[in-house]
PDB file of N, CA and C in Angstrom:
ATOM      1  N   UNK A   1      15.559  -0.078   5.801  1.00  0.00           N
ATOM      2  CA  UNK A   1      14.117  -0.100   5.841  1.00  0.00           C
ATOM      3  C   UNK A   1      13.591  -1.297   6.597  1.00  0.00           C
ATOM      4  N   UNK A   2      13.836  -1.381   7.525  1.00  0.00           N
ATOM      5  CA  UNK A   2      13.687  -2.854   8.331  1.00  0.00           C
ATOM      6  C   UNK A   2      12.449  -2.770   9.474  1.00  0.00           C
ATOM      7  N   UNK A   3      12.092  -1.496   9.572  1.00  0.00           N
ATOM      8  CA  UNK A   3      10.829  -0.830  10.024  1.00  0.00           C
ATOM      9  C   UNK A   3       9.689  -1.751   9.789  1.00  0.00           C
ATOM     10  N   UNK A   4       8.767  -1.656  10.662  1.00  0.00           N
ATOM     11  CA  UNK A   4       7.480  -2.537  10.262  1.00  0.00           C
ATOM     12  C   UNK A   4       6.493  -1.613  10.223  1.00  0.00           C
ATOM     13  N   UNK A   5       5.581  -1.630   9.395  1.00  0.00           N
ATOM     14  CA  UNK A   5       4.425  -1.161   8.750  1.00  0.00           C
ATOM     15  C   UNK A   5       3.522  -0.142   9.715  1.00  0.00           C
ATOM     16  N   UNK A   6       3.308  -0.684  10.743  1.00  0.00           N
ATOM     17  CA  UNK A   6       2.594  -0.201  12.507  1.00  0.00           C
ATOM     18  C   UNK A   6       3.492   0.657  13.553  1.00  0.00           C
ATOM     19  N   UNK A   7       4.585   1.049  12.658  1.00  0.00           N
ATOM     20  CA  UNK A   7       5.996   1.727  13.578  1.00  0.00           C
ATOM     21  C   UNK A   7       5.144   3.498  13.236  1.00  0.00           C
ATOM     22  N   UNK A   8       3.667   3.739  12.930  1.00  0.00           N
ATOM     23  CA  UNK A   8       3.443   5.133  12.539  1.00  0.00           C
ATOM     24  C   UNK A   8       4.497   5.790  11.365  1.00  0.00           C
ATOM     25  N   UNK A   9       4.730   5.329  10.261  1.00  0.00           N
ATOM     26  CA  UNK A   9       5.382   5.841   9.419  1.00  0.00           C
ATOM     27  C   UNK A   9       4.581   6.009   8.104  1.00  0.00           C
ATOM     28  N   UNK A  10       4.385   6.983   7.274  1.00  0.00           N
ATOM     29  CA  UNK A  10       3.323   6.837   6.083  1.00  0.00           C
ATOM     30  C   UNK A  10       3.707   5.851   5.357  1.00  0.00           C
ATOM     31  N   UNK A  11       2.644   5.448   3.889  1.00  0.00           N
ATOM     32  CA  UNK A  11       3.445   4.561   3.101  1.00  0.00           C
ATOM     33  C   UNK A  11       3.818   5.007   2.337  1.00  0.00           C
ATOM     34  N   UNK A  12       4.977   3.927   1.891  1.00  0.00           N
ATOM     35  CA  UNK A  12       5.993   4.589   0.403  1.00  0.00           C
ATOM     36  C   UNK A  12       4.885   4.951  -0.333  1.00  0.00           C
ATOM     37  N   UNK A  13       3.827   4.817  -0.628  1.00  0.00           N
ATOM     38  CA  UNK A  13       3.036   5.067  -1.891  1.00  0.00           C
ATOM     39  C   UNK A  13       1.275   4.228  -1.759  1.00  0.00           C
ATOM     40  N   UNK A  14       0.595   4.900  -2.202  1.00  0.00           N
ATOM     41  CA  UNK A  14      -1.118   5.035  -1.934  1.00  0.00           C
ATOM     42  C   UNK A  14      -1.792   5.452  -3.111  1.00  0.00           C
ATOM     43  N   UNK A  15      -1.990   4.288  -3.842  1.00  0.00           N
ATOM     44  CA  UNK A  15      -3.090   3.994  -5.006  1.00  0.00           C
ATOM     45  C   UNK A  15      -4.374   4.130  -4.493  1.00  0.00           C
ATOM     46  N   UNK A  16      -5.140   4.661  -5.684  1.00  0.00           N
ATOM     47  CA  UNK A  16      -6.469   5.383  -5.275  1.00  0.00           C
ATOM     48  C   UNK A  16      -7.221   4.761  -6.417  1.00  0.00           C
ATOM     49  N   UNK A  17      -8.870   4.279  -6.149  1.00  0.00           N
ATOM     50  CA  UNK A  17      -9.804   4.146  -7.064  1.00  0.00           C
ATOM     51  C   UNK A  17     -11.248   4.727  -6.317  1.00  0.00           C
ATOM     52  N   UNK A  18     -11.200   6.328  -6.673  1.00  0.00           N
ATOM     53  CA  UNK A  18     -12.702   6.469  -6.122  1.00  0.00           C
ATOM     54  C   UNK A  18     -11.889   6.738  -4.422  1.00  0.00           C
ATOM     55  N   UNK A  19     -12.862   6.374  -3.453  1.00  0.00           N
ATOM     56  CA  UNK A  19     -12.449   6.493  -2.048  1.00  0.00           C
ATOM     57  C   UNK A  19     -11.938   4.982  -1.268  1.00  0.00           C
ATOM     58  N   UNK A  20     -11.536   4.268  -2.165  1.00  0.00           N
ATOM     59  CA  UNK A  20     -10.989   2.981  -1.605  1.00  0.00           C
ATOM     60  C   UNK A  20      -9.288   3.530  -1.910  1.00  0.00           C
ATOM     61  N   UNK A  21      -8.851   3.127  -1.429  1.00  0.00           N
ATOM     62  CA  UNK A  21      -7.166   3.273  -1.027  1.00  0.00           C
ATOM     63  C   UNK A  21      -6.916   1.894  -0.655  1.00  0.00           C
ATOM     64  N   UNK A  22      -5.205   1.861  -1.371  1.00  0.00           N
ATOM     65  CA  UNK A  22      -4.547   1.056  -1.219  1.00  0.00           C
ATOM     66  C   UNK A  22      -3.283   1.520  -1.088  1.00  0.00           C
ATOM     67  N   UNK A  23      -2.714   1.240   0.138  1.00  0.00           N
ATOM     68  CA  UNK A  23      -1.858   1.883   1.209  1.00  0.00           C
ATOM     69  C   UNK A  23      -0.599   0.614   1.227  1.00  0.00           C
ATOM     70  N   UNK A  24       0.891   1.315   0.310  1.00  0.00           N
ATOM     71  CA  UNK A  24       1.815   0.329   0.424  1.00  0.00           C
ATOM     72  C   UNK A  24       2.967   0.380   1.060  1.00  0.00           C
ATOM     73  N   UNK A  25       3.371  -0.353   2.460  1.00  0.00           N
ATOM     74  CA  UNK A  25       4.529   0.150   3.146  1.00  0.00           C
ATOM     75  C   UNK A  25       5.574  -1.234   2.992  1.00  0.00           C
ATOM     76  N   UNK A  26       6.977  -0.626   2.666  1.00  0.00           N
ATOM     77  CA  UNK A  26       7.977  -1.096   2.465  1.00  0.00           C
ATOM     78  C   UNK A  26       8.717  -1.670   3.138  1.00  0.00           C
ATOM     79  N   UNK A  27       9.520  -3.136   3.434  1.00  0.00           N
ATOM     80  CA  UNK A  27      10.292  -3.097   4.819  1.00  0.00           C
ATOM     81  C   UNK A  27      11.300  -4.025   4.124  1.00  0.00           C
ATOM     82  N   UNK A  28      12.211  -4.542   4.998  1.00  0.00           N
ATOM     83  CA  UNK A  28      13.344  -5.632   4.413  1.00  0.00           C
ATOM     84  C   UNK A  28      13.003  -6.994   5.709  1.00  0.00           C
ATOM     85  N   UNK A  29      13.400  -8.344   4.701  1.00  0.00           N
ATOM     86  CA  UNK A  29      13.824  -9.319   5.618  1.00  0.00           C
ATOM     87  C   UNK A  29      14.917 -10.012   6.119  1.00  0.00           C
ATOM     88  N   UNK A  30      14.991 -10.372   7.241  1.00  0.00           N
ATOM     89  CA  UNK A  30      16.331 -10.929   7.651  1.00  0.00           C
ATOM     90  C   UNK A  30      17.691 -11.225   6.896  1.00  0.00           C
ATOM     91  N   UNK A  31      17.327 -11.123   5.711  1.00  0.00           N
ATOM     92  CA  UNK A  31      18.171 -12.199   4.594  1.00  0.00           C
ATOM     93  C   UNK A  31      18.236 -10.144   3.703  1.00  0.00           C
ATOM     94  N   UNK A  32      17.748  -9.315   4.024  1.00  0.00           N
ATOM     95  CA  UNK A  32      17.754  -8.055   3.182  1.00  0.00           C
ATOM     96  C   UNK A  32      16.934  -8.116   2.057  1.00  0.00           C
ATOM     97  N   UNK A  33      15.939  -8.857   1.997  1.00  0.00           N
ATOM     98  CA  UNK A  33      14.813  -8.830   0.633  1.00  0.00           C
ATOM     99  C   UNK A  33      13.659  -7.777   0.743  1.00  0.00           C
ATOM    100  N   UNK A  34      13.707  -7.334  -0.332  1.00  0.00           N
ATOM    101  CA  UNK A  34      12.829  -6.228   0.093  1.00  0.00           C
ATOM    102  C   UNK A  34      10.781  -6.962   0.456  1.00  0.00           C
ATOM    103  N   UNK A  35      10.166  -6.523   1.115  1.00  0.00           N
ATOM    104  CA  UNK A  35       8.940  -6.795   1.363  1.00  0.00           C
ATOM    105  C   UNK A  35       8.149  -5.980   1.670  1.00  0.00           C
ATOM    106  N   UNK A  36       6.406  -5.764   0.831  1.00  0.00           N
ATOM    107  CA  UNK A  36       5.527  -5.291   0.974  1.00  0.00           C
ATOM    108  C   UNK A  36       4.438  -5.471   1.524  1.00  0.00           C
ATOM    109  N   UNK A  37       3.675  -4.803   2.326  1.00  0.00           N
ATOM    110  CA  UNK A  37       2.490  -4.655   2.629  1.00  0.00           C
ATOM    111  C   UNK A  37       1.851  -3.745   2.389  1.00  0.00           C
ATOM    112  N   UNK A  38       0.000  -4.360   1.885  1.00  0.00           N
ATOM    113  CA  UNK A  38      -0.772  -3.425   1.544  1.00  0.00           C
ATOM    114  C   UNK A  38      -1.722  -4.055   2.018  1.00  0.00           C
ATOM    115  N   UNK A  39      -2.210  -2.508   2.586  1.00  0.00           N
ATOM    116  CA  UNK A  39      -3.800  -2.136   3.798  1.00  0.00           C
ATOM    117  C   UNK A  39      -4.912  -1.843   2.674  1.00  0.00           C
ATOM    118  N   UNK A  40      -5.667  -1.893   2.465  1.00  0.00           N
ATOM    119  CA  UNK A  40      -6.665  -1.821   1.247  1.00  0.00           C
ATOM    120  C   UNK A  40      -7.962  -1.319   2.418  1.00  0.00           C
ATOM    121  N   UNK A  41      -8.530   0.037   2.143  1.00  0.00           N
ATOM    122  CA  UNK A  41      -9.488   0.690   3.176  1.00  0.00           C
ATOM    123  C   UNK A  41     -10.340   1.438   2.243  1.00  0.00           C
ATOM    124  N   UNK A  42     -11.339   1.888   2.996  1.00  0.00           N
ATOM    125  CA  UNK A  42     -12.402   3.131   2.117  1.00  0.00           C
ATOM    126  C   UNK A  42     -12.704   4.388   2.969  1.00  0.00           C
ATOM    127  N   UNK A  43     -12.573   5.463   2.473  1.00  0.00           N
ATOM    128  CA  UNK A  43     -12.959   6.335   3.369  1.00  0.00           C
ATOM    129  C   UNK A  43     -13.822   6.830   3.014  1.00  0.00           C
ATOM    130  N   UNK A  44     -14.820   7.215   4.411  1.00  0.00           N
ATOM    131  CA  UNK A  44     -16.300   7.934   4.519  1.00  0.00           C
ATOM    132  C   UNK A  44     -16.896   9.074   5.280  1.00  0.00           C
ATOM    133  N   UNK A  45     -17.694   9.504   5.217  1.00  0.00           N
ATOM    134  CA  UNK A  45     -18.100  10.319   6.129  1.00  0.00           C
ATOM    135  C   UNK A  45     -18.654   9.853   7.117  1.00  0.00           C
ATOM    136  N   UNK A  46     -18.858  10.171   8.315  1.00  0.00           N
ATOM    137  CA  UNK A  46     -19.369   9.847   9.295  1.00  0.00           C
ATOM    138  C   UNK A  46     -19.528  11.561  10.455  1.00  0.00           C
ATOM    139  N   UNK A  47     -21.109  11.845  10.558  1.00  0.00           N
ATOM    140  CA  UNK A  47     -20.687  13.022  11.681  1.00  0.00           C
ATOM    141  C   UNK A  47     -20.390  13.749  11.070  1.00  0.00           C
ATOM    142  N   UNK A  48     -19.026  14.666  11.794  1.00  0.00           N
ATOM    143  CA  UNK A  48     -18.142  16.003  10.968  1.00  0.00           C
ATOM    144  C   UNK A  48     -16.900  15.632  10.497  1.00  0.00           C
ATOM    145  N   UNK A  49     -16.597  14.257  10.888  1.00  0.00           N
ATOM    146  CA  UNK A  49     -15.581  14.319  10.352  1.00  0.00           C
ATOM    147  C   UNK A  49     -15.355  12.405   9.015  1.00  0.00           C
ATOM    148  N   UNK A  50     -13.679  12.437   8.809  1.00  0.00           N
ATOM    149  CA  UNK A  50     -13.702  11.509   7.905  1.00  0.00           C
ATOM    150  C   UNK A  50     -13.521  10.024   8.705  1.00  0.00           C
ATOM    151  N   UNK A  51     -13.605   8.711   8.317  1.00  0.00           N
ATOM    152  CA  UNK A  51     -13.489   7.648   8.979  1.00  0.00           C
ATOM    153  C   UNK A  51     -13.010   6.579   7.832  1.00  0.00           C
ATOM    154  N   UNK A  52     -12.366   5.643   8.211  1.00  0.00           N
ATOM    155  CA  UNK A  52     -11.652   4.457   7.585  1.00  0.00           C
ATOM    156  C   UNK A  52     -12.387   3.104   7.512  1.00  0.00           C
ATOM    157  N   UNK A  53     -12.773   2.339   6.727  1.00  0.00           N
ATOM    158  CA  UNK A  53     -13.304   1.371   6.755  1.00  0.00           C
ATOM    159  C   UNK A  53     -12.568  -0.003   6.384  1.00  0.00           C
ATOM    160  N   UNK A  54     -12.798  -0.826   6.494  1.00  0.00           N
ATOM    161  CA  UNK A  54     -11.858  -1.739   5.706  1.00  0.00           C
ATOM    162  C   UNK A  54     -12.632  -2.917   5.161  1.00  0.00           C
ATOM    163  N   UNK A  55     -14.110  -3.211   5.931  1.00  0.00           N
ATOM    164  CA  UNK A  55     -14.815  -3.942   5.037  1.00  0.00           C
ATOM    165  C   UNK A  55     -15.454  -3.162   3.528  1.00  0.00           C
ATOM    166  N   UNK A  56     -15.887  -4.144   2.793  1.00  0.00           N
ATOM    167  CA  UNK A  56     -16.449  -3.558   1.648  1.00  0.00           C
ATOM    168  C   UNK A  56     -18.431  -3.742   1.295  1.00  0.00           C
ATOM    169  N   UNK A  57     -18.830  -2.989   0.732  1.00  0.00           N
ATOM    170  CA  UNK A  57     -20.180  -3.721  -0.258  1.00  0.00           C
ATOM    171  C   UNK A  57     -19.632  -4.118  -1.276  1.00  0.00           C
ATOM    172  N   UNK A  58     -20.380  -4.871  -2.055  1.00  0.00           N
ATOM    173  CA  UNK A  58     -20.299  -5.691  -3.049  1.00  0.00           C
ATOM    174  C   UNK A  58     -20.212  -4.491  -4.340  1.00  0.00           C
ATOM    175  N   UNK A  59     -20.956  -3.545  -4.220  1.00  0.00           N
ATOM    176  CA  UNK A  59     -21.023  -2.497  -5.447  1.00  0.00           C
ATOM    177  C   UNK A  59     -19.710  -1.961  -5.250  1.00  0.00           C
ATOM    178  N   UNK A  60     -18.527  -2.372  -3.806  1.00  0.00           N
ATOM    179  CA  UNK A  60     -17.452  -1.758  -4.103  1.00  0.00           C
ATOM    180  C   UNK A  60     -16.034  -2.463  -4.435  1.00  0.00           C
ATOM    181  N   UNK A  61     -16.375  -3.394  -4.677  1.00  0.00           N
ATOM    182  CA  UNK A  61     -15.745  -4.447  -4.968  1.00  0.00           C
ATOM    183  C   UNK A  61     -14.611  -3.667  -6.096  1.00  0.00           C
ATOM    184  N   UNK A  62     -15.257  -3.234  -7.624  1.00  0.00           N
ATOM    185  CA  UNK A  62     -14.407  -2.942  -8.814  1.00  0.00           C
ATOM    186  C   UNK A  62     -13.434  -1.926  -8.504  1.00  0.00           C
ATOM    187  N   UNK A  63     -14.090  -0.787  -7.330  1.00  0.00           N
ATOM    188  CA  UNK A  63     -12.670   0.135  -7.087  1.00  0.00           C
ATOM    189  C   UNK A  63     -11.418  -0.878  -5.709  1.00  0.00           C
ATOM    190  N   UNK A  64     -12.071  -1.584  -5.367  1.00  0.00           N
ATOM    191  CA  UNK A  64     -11.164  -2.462  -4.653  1.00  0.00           C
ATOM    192  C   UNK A  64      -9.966  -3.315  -5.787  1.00  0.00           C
ATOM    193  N   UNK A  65     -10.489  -4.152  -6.430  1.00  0.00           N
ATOM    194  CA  UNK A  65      -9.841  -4.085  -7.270  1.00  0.00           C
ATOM    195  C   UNK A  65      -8.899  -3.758  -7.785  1.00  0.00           C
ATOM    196  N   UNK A  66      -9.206  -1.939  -8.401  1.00  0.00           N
ATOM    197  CA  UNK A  66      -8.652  -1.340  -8.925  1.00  0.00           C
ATOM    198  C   UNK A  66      -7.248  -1.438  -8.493  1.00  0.00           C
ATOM    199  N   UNK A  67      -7.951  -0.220  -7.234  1.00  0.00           N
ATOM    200  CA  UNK A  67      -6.644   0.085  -6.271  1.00  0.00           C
ATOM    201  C   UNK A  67      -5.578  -1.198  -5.815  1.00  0.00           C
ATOM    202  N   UNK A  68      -6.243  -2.278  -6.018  1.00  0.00           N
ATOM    203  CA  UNK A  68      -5.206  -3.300  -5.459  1.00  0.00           C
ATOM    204  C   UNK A  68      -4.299  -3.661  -6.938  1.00  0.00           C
ATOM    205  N   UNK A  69      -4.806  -3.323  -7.890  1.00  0.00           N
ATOM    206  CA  UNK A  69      -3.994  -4.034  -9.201  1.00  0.00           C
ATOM    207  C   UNK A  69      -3.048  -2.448  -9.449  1.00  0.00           C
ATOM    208  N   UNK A  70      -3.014  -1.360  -9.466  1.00  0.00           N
ATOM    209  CA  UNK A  70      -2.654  -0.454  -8.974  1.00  0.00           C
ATOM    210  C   UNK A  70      -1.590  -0.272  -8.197  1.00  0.00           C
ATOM    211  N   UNK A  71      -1.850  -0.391  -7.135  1.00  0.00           N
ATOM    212  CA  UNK A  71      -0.426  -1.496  -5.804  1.00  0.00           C
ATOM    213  C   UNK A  71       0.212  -2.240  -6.583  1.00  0.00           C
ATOM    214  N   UNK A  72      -0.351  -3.276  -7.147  1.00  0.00           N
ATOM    215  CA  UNK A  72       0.394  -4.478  -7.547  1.00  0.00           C
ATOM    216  C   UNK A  72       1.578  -3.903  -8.853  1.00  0.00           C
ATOM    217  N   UNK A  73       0.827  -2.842  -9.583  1.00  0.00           N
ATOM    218  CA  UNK A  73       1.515  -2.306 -10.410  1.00  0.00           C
ATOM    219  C   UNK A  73       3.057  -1.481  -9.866  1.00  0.00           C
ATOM    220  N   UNK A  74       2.491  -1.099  -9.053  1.00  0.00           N
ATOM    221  CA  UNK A  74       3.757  -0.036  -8.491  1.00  0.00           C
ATOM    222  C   UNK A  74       4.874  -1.064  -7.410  1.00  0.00           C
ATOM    223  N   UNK A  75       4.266  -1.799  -6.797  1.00  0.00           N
ATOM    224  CA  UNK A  75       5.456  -2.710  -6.318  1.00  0.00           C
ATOM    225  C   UNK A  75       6.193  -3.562  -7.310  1.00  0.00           C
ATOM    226  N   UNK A  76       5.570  -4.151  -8.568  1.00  0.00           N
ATOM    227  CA  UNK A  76       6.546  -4.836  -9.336  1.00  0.00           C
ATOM    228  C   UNK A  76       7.332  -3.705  -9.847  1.00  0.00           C
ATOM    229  N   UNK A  77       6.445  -2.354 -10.132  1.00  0.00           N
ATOM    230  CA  UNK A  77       7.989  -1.611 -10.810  1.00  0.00           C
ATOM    231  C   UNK A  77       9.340  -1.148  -9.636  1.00  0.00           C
ATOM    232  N   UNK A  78       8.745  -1.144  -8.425  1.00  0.00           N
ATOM    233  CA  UNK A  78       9.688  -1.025  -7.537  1.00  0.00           C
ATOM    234  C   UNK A  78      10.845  -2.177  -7.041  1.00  0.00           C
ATOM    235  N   UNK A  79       9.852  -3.321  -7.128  1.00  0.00           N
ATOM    236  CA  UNK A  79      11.282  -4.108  -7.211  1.00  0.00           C
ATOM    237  C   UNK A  79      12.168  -3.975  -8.693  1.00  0.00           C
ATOM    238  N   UNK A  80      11.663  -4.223  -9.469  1.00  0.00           N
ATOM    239  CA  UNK A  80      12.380  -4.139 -10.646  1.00  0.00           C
ATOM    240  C   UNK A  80      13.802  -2.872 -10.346  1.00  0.00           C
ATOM    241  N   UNK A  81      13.508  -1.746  -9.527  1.00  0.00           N
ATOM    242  CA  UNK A  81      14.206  -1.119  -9.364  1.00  0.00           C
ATOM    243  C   UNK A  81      15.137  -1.164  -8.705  1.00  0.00           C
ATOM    244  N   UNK A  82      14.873  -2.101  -7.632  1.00  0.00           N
ATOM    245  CA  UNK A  82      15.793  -2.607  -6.569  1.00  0.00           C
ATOM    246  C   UNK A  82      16.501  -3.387  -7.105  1.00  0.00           C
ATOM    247  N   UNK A  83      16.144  -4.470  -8.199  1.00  0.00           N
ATOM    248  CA  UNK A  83      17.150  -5.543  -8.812  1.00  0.00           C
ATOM    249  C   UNK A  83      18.545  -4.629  -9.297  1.00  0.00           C
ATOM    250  N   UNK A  84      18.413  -3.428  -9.842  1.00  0.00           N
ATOM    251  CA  UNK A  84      19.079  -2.804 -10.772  1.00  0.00           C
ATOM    252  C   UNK A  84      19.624  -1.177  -9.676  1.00  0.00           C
ATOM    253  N   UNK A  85      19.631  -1.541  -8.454  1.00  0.00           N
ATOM    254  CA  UNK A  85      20.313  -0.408  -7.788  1.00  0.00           C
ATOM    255  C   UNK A  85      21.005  -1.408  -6.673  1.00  0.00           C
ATOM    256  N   UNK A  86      22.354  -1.021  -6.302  1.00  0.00           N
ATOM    257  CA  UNK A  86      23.360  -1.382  -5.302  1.00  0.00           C
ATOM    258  C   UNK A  86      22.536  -1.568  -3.823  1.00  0.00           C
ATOM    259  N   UNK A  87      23.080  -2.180  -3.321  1.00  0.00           N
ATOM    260  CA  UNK A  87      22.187  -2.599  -1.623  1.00  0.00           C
ATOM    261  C   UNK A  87      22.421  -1.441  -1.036  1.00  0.00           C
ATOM    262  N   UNK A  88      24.045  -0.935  -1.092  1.00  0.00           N
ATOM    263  CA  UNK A  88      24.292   0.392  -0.514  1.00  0.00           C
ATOM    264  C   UNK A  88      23.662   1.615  -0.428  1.00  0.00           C
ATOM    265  N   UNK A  89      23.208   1.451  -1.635  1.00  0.00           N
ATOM    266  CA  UNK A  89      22.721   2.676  -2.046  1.00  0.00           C
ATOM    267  C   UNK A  89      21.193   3.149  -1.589  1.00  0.00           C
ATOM    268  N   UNK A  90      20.357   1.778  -1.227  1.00  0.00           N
ATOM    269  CA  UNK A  90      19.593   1.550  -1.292  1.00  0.00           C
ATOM    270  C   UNK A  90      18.889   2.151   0.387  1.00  0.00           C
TER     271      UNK A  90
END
């Protein structure tokens, strides 16, 4: 998994509060440690079709939040998983 985040690959996993998303992609470092990044966006309408935002209002602050403690939830259980599975395997 040594891939970087911008290589067009989905993420391992996308916590939701409301229409804010929090978007988490997986990679390894030099040394083989696993490492995360998360894109935190809102989606809207615009026109006919949908659009991505990434600033916030202030009234959207609590689903920002959310979705980020959310993320935070699912990457600690994912490492936890990695401590306890073989590199090989991995």
């Amino acid at each position: 998994m040594s891939q970087k985040p911008n290589e067009n690959r989905p993420p391992v996993h996308t916590a939701r509060a409301g229409n804010i998303r929090a978007s988490v992609w997986e990679s390894t470092d030099a040394a083989g440690q696993a490492r995360f990044k998360v894109v935190i966006s809102r989606m809207f309408r615009q026109n006919e079709g949908w659009q991505r935002g990434h600033t916030f209002y202030s009234d959207q602050l609590a689903p920002v939040i959310e979705a980020a403690s959310k993320a935070q939830q699912w990457i600690e259980h994912r490492q936890r998983q990695l401590q306890f599975t073989p590199a090989e395997v991995r």
